[in-house]
N, C-alpha and C. Protein backbone atom coordinates (compact mmCIF):
# COMPACT_ATOMS: atom_id res chain seq x y z
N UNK A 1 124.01 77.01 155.07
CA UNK A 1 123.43 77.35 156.36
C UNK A 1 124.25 76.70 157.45
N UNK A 2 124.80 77.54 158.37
CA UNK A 2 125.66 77.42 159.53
C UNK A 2 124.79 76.37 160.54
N UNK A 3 125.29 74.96 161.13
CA UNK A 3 124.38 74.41 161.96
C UNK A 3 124.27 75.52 163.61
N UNK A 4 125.14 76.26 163.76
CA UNK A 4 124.47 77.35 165.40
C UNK A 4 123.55 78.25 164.54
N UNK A 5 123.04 78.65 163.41
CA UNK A 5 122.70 79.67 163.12
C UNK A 5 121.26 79.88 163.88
N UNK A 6 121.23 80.73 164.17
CA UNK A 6 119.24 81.01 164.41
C UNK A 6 118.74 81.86 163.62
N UNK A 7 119.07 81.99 162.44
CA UNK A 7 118.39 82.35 160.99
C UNK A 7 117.23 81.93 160.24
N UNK A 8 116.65 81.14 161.18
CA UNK A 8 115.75 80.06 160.75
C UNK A 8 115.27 80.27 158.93
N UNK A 9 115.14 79.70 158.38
CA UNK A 9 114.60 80.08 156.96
C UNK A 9 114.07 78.90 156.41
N UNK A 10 113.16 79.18 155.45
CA UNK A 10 112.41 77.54 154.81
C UNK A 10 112.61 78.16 153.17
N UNK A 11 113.39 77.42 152.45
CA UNK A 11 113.40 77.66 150.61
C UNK A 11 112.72 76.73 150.07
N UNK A 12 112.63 77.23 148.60
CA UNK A 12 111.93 76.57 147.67
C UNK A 12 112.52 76.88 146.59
N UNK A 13 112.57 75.82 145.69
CA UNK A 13 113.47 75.90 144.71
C UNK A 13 112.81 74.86 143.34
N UNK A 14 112.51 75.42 142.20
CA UNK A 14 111.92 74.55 141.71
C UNK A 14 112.72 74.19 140.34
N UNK A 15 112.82 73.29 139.99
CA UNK A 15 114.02 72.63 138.85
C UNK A 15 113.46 72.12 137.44
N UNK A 16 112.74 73.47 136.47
CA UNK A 16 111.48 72.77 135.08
C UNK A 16 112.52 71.57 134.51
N UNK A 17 113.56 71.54 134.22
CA UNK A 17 113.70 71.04 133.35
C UNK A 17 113.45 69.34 133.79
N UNK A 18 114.55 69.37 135.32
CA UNK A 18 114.61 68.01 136.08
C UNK A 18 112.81 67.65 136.57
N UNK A 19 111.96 68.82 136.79
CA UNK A 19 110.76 68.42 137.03
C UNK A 19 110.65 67.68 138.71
N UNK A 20 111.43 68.94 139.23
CA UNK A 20 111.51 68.59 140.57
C UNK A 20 111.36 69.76 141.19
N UNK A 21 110.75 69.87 142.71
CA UNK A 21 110.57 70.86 143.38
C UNK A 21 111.37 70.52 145.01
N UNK A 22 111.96 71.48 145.42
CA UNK A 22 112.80 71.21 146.02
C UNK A 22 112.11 71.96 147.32
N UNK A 23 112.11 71.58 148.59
CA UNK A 23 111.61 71.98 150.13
C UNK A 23 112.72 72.04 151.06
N UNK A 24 113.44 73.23 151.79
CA UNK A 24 114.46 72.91 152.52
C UNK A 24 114.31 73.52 153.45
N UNK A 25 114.92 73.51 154.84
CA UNK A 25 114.78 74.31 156.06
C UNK A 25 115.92 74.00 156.66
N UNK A 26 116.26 74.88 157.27
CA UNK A 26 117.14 74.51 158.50
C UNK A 26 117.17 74.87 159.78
N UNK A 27 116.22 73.68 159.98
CA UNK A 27 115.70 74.20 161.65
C UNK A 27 116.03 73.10 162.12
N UNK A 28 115.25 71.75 163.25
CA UNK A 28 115.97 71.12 163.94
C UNK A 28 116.15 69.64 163.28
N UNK A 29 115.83 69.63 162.08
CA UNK A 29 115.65 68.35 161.63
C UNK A 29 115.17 67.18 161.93
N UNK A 30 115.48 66.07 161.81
CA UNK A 30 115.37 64.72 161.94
C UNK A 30 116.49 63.50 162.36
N UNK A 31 116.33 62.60 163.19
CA UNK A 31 117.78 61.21 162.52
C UNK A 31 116.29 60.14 162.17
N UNK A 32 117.17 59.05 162.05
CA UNK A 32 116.97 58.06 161.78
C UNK A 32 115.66 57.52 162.37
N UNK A 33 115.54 57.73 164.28
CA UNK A 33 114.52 56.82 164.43
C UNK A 33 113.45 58.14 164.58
N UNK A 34 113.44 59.26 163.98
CA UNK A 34 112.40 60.33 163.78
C UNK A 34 111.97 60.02 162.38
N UNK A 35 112.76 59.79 161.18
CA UNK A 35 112.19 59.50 159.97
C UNK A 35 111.38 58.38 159.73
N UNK A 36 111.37 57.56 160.46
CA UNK A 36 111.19 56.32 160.88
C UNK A 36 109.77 56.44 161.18
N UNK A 37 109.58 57.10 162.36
CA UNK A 37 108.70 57.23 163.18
C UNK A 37 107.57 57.89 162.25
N UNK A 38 107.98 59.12 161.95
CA UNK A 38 107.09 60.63 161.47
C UNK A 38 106.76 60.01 160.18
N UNK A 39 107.81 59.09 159.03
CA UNK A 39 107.40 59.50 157.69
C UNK A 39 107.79 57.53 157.45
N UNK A 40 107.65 56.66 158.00
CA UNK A 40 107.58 55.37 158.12
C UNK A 40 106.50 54.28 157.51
N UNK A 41 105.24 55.41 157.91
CA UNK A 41 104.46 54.71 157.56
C UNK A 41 103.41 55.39 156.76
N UNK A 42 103.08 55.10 155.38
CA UNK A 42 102.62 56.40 154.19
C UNK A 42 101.28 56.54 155.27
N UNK A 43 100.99 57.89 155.03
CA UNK A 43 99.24 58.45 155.29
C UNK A 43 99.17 58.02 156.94
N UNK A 44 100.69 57.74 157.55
CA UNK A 44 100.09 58.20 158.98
C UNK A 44 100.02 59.58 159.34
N UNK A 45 99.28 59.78 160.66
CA UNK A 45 98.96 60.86 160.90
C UNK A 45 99.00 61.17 162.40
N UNK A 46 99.36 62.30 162.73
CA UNK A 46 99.96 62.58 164.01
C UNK A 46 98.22 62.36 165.16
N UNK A 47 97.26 62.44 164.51
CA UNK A 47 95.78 62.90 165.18
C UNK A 47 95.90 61.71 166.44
N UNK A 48 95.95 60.19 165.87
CA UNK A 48 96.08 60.12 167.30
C UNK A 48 96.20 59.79 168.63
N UNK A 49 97.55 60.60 167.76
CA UNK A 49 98.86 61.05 168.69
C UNK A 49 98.20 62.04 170.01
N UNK A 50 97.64 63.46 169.08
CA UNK A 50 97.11 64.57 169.55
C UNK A 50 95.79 64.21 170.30
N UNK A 51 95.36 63.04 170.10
CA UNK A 51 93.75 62.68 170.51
C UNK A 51 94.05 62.51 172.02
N UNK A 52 95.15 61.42 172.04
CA UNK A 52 95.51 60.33 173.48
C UNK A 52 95.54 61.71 174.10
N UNK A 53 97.07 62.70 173.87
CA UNK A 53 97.25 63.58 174.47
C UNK A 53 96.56 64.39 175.21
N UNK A 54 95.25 64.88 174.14
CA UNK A 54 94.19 65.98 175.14
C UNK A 54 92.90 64.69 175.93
N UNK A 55 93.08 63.91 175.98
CA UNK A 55 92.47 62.93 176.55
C UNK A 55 90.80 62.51 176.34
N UNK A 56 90.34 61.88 176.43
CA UNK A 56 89.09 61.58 176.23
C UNK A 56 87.80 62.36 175.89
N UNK A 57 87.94 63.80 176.99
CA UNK A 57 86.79 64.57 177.18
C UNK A 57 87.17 65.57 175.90
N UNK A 58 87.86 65.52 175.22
CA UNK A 58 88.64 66.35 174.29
C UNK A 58 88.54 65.87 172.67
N UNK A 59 87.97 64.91 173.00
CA UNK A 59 88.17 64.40 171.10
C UNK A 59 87.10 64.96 170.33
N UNK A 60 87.47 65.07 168.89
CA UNK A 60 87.07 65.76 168.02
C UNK A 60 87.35 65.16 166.72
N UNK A 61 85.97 64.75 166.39
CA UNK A 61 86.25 63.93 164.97
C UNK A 61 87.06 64.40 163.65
N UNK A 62 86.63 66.10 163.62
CA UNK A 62 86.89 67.02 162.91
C UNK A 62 88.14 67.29 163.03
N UNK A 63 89.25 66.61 163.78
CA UNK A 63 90.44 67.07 163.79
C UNK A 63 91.09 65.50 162.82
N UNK A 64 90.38 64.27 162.53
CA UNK A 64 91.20 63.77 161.44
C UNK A 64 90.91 63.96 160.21
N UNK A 65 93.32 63.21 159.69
CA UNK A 65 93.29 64.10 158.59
C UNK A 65 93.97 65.47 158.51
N UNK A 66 93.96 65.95 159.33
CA UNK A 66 94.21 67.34 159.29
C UNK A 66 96.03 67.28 159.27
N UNK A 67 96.13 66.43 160.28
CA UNK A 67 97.79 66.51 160.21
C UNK A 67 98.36 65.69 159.25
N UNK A 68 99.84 65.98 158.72
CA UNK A 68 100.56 65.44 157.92
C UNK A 68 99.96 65.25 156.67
N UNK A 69 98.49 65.62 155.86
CA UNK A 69 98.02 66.23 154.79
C UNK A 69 99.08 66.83 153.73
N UNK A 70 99.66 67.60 154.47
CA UNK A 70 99.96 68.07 153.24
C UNK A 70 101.60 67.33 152.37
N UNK A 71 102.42 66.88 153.35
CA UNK A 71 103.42 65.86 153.30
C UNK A 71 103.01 64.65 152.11
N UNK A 72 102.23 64.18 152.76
CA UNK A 72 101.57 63.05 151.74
C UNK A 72 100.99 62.82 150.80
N UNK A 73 100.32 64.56 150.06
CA UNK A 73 99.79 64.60 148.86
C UNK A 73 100.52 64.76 148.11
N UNK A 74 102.15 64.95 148.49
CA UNK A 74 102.81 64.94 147.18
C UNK A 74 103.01 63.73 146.71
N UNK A 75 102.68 62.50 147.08
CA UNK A 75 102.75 61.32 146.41
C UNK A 75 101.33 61.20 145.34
N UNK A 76 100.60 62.32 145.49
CA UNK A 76 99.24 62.50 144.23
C UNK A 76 100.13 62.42 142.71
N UNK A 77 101.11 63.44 142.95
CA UNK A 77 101.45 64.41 142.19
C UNK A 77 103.10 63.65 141.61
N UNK A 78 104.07 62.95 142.57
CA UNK A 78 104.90 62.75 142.54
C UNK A 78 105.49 61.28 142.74
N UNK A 79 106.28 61.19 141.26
CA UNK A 79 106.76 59.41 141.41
C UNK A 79 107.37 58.88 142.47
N UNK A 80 108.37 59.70 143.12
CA UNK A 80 108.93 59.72 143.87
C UNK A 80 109.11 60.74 145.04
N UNK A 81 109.46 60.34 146.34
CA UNK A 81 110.06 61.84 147.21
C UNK A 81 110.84 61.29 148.24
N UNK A 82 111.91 62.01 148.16
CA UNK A 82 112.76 61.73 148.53
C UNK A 82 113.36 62.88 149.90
N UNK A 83 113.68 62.86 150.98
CA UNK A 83 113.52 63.41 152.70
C UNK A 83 114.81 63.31 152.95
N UNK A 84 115.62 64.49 152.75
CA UNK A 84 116.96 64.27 153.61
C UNK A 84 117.28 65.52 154.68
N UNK A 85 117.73 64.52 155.69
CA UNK A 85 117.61 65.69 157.04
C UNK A 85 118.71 64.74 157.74
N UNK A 86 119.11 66.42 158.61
CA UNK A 86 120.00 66.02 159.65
C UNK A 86 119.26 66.76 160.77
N UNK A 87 119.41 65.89 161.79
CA UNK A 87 119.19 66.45 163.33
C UNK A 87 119.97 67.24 163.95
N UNK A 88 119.84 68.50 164.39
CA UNK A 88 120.91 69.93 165.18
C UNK A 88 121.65 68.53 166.24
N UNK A 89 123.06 69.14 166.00
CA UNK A 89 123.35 68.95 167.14
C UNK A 89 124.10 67.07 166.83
N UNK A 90 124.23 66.70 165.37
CA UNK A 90 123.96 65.22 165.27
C UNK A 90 125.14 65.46 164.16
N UNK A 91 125.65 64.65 163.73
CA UNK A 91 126.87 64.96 162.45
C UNK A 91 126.43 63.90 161.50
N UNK A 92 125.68 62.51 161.49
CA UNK A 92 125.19 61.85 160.27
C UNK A 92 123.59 62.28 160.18
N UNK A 93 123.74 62.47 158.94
CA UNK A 93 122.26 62.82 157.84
C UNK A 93 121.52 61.39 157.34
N UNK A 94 120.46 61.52 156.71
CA UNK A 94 119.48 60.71 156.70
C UNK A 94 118.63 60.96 155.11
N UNK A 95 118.98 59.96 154.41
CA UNK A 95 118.03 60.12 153.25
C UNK A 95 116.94 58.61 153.38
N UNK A 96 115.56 59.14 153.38
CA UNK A 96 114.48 58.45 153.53
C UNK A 96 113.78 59.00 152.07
N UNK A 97 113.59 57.80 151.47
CA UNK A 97 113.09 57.65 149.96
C UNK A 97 111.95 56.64 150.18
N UNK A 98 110.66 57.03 149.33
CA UNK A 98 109.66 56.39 149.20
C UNK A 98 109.39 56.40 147.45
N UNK A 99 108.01 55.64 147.00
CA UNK A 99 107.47 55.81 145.81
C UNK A 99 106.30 55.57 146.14
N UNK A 100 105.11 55.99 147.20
CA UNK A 100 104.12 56.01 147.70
C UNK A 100 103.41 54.56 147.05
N UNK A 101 104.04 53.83 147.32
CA UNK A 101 103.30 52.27 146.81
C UNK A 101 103.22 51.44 148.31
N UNK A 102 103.64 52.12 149.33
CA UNK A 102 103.69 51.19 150.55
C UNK A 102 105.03 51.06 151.79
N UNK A 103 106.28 50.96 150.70
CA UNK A 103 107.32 51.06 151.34
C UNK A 103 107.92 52.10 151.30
N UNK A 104 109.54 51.78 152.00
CA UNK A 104 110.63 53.22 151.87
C UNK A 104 112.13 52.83 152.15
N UNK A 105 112.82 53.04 151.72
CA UNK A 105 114.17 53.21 152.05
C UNK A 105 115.13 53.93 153.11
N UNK A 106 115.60 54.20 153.69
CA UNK A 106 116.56 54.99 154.42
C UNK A 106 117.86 54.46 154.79
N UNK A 107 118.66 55.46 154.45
CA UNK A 107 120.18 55.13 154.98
C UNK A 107 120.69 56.43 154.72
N UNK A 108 122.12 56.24 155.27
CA UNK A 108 123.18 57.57 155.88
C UNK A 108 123.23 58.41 154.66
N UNK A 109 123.23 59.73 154.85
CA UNK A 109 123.15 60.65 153.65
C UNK A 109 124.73 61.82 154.01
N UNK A 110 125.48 61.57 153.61
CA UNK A 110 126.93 62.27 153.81
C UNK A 110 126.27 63.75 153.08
N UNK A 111 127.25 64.79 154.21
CA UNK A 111 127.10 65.90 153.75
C UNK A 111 125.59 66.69 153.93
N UNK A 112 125.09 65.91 154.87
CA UNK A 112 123.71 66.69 154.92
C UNK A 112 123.84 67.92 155.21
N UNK A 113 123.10 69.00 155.55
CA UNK A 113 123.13 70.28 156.19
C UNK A 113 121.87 69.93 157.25
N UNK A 114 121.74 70.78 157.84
CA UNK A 114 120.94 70.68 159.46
C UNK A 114 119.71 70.38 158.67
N UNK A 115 118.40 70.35 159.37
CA UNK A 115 117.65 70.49 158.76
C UNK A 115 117.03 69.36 158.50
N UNK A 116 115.65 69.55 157.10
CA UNK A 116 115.06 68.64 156.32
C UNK A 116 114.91 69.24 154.98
């Protein structure tokens, strides 16, 4: 995938034997202090983020939870997961590795493609 492309596309790719499922896109990606931020801290959640935003007269209990759900249940399911993205527009990539026990890893990922 060309980084000018506006082809936008999201794959899936699943690997029986390695027992891995693979998630890719190439849309605007991530760097460093976005992986950081977004996927830093296990079972955060954007709500609220979205709460402050629509302000006081606006909150809604029923909206936590709802975000970043589905990101984080693959640590139900999965020993590991592992996040590599590059940010449009950025030439170093980013591999952010967890094992949903608390912490995470990240450093420079050569050869990324755009994307996450």
């Amino acid at each position: 995938m060309q980084d000018g492309s506006s082809d936008f596309a999201i794959h899936l790719a699943a690997d029986k034997n390695a027992k891995t499922l693979t998630l890719a896109d190439n849309g605007i990606g991530m760097n460093h202090d976005e992986l950081v931020a977004n996927l830093g801290t296990i079972a955060k959640s954007g709500t609220s983020e979205f709460l402050k935003a629509v302000g006081d007269s606006k909150k809604d209990v029923s909206l936590i939870g709802q975000f970043g759900v589905g990101f984080y249940s693959a640590f139900m399911v999965a020993d590991k997961v592992d996040v590599v993205s590059r940010k449009a527009g950025e030439t170093q990539g980013w591999l952010w590795s967890s094992d949903g026990t608390g912490g995470f890893t990240i450093g420079a990922e050569e050869n990324a493609a755009r994307g996450t």
